[in-house]
C-alpha atoms as a PDB file:
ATOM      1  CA  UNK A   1      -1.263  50.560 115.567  1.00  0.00           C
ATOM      2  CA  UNK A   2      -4.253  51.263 113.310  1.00  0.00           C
ATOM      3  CA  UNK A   3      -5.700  54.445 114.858  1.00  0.00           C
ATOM      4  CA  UNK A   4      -9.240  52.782 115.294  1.00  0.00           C
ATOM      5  CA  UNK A   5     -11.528  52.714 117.766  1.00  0.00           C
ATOM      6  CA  UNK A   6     -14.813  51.388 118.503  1.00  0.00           C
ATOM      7  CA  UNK A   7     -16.516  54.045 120.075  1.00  0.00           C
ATOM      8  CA  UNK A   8     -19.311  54.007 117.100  1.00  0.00           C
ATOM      9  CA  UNK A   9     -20.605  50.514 117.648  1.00  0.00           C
ATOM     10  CA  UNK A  10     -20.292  50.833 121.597  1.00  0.00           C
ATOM     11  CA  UNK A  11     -22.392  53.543 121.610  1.00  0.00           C
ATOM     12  CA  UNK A  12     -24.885  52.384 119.198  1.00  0.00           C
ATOM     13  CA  UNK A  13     -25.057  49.609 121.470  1.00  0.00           C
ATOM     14  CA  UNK A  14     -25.539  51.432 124.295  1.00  0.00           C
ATOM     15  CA  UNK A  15     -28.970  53.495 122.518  1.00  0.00           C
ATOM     16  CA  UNK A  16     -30.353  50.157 121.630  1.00  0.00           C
ATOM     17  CA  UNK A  17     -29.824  48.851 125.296  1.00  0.00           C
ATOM     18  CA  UNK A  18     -31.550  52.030 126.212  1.00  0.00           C
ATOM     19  CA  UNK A  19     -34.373  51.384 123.645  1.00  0.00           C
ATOM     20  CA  UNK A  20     -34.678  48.016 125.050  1.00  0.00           C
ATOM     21  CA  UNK A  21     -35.544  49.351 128.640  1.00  0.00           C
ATOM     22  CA  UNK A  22     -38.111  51.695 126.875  1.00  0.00           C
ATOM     23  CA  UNK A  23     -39.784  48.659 124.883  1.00  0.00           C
ATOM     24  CA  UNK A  24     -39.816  46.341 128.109  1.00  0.00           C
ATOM     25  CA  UNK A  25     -43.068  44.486 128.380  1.00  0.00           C
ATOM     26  CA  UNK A  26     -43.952  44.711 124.787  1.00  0.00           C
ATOM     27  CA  UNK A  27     -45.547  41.566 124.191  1.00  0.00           C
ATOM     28  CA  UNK A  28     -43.522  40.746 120.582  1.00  0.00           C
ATOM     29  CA  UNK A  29     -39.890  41.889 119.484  1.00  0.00           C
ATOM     30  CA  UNK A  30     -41.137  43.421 116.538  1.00  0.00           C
ATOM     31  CA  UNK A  31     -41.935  46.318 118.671  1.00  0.00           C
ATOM     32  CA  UNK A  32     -38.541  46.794 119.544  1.00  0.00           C
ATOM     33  CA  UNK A  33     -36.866  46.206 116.285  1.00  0.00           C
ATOM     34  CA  UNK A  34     -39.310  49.288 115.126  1.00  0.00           C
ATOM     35  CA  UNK A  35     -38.386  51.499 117.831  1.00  0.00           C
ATOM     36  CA  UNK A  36     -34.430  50.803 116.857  1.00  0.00           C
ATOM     37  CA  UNK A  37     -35.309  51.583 113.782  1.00  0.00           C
ATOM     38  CA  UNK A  38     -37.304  54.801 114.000  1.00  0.00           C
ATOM     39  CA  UNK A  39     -34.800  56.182 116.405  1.00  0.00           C
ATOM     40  CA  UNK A  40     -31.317  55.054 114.346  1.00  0.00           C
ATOM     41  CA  UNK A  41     -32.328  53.816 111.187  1.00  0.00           C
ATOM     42  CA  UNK A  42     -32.815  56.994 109.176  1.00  0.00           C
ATOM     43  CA  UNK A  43     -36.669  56.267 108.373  1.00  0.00           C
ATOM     44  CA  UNK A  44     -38.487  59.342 109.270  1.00  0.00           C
ATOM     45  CA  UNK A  45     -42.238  58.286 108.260  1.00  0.00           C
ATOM     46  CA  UNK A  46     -44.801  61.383 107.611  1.00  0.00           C
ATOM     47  CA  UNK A  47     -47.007  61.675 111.046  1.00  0.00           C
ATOM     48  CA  UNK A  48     -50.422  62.722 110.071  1.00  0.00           C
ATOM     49  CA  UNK A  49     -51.607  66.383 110.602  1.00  0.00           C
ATOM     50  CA  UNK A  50     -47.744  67.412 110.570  1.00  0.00           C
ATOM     51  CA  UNK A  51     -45.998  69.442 107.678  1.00  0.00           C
ATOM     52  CA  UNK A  52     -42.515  69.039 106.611  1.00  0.00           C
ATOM     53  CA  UNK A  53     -39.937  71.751 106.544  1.00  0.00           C
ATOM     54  CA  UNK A  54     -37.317  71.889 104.419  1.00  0.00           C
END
């Protein structure tokens, strides 16, 4: 009726079951939250030794 879908939030949900497989036997969740984050979140933290371009 509404011409909506929710493709979006399944696949989101399907990267963050695939980070969870990644982060298995990380001893705390934080881990995990961190790795959602740095792969979806938009944070993109300056590595060390690396330049930006742009």
């Amino acid at each position: 009726d509404h011409n909506l879908s929710n493709a979006l939030i399944e696949s989101m949900n399907t990267k963050i079951r695939q980070i969870t497989r990644t982060a298995y036997g990380f001893t705390n969740p934080e881990a995990l939250i961190a790795l959602a984050l740095l792969a979806h979140g938009g944070h993109r933290p300056q590595l060390p030794g690396r330049t930006t371009h742009g």
